[in-house]
Protein backbone atom coordinates (compact mmCIF):
# COMPACT_ATOMS: atom_id res chain seq x y z
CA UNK A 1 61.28 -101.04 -156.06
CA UNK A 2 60.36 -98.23 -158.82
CA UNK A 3 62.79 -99.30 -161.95
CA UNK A 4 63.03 -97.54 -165.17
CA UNK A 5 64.21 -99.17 -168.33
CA UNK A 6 65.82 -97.47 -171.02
CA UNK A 7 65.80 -100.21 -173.26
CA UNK A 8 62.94 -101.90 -175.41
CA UNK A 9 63.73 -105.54 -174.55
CA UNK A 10 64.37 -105.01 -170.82
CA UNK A 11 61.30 -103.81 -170.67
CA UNK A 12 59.63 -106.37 -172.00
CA UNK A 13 61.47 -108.56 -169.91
CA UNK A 14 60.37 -107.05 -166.89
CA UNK A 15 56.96 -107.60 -167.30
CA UNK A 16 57.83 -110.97 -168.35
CA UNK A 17 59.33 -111.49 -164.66
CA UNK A 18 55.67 -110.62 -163.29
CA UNK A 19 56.63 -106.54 -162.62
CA UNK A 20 53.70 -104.09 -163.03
CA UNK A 21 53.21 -100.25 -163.13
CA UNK A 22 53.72 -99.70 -159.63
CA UNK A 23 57.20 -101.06 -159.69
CA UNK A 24 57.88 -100.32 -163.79
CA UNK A 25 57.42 -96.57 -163.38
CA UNK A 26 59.64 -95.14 -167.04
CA UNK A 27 60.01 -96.59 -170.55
CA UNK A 28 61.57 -95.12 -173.81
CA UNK A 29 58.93 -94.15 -176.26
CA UNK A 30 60.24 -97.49 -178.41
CA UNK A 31 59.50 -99.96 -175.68
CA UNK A 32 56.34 -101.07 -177.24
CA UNK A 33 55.99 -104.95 -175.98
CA UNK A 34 54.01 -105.64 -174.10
CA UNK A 35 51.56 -104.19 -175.97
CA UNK A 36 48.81 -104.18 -173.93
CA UNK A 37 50.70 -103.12 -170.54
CA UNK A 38 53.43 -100.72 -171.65
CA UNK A 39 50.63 -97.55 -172.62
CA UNK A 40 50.34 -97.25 -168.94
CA UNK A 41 54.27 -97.06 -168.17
CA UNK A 42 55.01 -93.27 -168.33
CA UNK A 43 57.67 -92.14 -170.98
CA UNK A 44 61.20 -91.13 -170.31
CA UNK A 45 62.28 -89.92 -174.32
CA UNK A 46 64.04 -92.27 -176.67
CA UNK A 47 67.32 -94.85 -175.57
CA UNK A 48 69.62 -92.04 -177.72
CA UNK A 49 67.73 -89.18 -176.08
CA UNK A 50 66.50 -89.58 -172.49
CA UNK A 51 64.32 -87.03 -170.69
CA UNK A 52 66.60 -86.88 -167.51
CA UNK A 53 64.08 -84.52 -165.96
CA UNK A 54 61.52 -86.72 -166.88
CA UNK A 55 63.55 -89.41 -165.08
CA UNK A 56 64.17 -87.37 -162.33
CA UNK A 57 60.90 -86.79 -161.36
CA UNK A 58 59.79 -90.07 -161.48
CA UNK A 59 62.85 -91.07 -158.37
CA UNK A 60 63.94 -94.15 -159.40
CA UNK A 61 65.40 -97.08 -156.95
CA UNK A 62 67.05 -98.71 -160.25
CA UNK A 63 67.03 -97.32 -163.83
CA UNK A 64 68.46 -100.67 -165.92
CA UNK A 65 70.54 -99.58 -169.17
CA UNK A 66 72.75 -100.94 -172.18
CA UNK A 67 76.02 -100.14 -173.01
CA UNK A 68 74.99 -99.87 -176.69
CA UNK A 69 71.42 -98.89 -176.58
CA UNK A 70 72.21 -95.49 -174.72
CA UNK A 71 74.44 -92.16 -174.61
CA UNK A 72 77.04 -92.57 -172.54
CA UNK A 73 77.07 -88.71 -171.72
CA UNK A 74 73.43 -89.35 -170.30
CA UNK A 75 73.78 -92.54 -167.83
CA UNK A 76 77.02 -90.88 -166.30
CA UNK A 77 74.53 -87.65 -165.51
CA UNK A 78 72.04 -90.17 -163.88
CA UNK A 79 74.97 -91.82 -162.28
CA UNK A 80 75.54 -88.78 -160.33
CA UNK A 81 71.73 -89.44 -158.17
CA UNK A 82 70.65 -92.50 -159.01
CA UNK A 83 71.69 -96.41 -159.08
CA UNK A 84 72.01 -97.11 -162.98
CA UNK A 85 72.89 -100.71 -164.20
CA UNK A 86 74.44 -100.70 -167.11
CA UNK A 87 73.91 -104.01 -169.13
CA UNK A 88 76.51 -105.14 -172.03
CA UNK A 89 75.08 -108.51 -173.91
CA UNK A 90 76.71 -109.57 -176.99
CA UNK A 91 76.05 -113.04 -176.32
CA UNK A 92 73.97 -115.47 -174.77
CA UNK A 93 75.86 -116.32 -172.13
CA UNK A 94 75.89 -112.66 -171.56
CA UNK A 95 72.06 -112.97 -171.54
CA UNK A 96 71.76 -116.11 -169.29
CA UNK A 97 74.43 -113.86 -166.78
CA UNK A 98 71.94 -110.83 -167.36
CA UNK A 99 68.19 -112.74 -166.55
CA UNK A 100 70.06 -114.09 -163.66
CA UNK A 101 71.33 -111.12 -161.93
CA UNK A 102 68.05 -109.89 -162.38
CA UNK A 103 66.59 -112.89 -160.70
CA UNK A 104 68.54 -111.61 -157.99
CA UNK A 105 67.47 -107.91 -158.06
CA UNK A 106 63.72 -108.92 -157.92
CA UNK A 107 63.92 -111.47 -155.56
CA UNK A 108 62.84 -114.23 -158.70
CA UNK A 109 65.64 -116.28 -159.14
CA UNK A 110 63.33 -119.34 -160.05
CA UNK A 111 62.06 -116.97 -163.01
CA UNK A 112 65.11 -116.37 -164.36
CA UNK A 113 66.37 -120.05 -164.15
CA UNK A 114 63.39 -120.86 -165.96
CA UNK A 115 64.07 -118.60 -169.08
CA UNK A 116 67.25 -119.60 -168.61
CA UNK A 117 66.30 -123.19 -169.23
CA UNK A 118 63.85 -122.23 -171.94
CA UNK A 119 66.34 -120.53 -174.06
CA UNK A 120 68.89 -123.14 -173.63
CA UNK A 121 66.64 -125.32 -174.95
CA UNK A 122 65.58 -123.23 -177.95
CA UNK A 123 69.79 -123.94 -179.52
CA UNK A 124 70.80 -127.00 -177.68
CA UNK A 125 68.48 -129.02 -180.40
CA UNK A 126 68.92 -127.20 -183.62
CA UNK A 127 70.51 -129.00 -186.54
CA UNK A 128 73.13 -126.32 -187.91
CA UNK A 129 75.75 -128.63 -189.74
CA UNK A 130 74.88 -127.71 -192.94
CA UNK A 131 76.22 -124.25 -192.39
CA UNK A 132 75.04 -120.91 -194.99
CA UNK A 133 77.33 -117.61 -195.59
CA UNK A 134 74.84 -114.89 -194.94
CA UNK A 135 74.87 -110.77 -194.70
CA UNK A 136 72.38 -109.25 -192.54
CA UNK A 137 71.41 -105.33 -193.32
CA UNK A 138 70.39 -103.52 -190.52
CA UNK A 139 70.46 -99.93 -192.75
CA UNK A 140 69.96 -98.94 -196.01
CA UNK A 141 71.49 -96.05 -198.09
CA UNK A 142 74.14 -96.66 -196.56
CA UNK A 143 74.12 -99.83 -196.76
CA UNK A 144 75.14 -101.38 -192.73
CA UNK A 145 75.70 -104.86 -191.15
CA UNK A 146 76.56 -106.29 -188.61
CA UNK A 147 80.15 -107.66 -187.15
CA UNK A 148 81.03 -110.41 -184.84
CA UNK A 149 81.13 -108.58 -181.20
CA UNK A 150 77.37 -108.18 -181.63
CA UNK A 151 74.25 -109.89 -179.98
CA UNK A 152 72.67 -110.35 -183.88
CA UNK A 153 76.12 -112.04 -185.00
CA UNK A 154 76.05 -114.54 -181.97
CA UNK A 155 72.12 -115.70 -182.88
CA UNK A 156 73.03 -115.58 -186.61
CA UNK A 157 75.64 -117.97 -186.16
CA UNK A 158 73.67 -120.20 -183.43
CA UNK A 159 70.71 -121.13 -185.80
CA UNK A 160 73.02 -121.99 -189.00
CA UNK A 161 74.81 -118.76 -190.60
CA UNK A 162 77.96 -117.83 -191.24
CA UNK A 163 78.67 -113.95 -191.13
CA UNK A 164 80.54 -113.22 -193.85
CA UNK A 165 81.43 -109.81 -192.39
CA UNK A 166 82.83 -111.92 -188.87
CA UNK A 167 86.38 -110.08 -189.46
CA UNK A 168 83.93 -106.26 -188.94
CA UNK A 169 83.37 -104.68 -185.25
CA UNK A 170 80.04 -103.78 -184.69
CA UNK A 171 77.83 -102.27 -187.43
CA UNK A 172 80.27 -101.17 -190.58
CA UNK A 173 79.09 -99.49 -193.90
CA UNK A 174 79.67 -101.42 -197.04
CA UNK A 175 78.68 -101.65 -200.09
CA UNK A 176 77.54 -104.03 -203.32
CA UNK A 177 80.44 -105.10 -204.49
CA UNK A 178 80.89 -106.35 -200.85
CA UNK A 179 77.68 -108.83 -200.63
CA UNK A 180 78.92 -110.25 -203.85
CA UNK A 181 79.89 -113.89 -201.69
CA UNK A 182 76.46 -114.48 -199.69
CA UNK A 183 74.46 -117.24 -200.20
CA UNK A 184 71.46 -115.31 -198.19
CA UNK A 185 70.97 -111.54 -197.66
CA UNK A 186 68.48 -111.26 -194.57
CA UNK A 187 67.04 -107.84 -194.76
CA UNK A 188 66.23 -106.90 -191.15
CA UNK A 189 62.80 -104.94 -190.02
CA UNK A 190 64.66 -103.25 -187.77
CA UNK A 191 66.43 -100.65 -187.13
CA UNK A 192 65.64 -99.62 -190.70
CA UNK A 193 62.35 -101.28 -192.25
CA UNK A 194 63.29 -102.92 -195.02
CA UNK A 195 60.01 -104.10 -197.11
CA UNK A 196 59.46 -106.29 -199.44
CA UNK A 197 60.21 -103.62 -202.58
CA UNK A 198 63.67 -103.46 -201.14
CA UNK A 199 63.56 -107.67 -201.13
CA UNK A 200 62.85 -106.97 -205.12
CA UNK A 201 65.41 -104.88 -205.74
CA UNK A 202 67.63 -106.51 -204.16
CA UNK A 203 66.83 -109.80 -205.86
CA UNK A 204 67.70 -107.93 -209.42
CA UNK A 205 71.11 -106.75 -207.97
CA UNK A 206 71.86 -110.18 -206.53
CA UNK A 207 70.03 -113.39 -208.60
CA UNK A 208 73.07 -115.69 -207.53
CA UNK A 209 71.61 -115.14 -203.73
CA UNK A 210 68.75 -115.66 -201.35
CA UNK A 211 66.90 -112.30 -200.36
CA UNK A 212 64.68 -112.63 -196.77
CA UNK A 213 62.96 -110.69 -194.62
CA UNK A 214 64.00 -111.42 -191.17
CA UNK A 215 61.99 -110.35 -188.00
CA UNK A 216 65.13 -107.59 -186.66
CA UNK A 217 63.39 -108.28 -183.10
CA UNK A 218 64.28 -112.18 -183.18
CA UNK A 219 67.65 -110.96 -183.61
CA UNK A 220 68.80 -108.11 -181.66
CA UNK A 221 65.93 -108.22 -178.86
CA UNK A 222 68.02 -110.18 -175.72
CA UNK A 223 66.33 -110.88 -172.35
CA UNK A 224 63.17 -113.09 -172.32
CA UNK A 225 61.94 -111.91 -175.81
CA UNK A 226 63.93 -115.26 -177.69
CA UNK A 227 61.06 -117.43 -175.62
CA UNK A 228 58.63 -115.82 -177.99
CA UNK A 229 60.34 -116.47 -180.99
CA UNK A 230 62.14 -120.40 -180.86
CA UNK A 231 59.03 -121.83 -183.11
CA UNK A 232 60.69 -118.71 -186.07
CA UNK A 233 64.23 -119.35 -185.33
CA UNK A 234 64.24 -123.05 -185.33
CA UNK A 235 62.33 -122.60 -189.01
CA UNK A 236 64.91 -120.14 -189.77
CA UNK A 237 67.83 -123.05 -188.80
CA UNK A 238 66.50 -125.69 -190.84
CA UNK A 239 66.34 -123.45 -194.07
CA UNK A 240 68.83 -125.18 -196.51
């Protein structure tokens, strides 16, 4: 089966489920994990602005997308020739659902129970009682975060915080006045970069709070990806 993936953590995931360049045949020019495999996977533009030529050429069995992660306008288009799958995870039940089906697809359903089980295990042991009001920043100038019908929300909440935007849809502008009430500010390195000079300033507008950097891939990056990063959320969990 040739498969392209338009989006960064379903690519990584494929490799994960043992997939190689013969059967991974496009990637967006942000798939970048696994490092030392995806150089060889040709490029098919960004997940807001795909090559469909490019895609074309390259005659795809499958090409696996997100809801989110790409133009609508564009996976209608490859709709019209080619089989697209169209992923929507805000959750992760919506993630075990997604590894499984594509246990299924591939013919590995013992891989996908497997990261099933590993991932299940990485929350079923946390200790989250003691419970934090946080704002994560995905953007700055404007300032954006996230709301409660998002992937980042549901992992947020499973290791510990609270969202304190959990009555916002998706990713809303606000502004100072409105991070006022968080105990913890967690400054994600993705989409935007934020550094640790925005940390600083951020620490003079807020004292009363807790400024972090937060690794934006532990967060929004569903699939297999949260196998690589239980040893940084479980430290994240037990932060009081």
């Amino acid at each position: 089966m040739r498969i392209i993936s338009t989006v960064p953590s379903i690519t990584e995931t494929l490799f994960d489920f043992d997939l190689d360049r013969t059967e991974i045949v496009g990637r967006t020019k942000f798939c970048i994990h696994p490092t030392e495999k995806v150089f060889e996977i040709e490029t098919v533009g960004g997940t807001k602005n795909l090559n469909l030529d490019k895609i074309k050429s390259l005659m795809p069995d499958l090409i696996i997308a997100n809801k989110e992660e790409n133009q609508k306008d564009q996976i209608e288009a490859l709709m019209q020739d080619f089989n697209v799958w169209v992923t929507d995870i805000e959750t992760l039940e919506d993630n075990e659902k997604f590894l499984t089906e594509l246990g299924g697809k591939l013919h590995k359903q013992d891989l996908a129970e497997k990261f099933n089980s590993e991932i299940s295990n990485i929350f079923r042991n946390l200790n989250t009682e003691k419970r934090k009001k946080a704002a994560y920043l995905i953007w700055n100038n404007p300032y954006m975060t996230i709301g409660s019908d998002t992937f980042i929300h549901h992992i947020l909440n499973k290791i510990g915080f609270d969202n304190i935007f959990d009555n916002q849809k998706r990713y809303p502008k606000i502004n100072t006045e409105d991070l006022k009430n968080a105990e913890y500010i967690l400054l994600s390195t993705e989409p935007y970069p934020f550094k640790e000079k925005h940390k600083k300033e951020f620490e003079t507008l807020f004292p009363n709070s807790k400024i972090m950097i937060v690794d934006g891939e532990a967060f929004s990056w569903y699939g297999t990806h949260l196998t690589k990063v239980k040893n940084y959320l479980s430290e994240l969990a037990q932060i009081n």
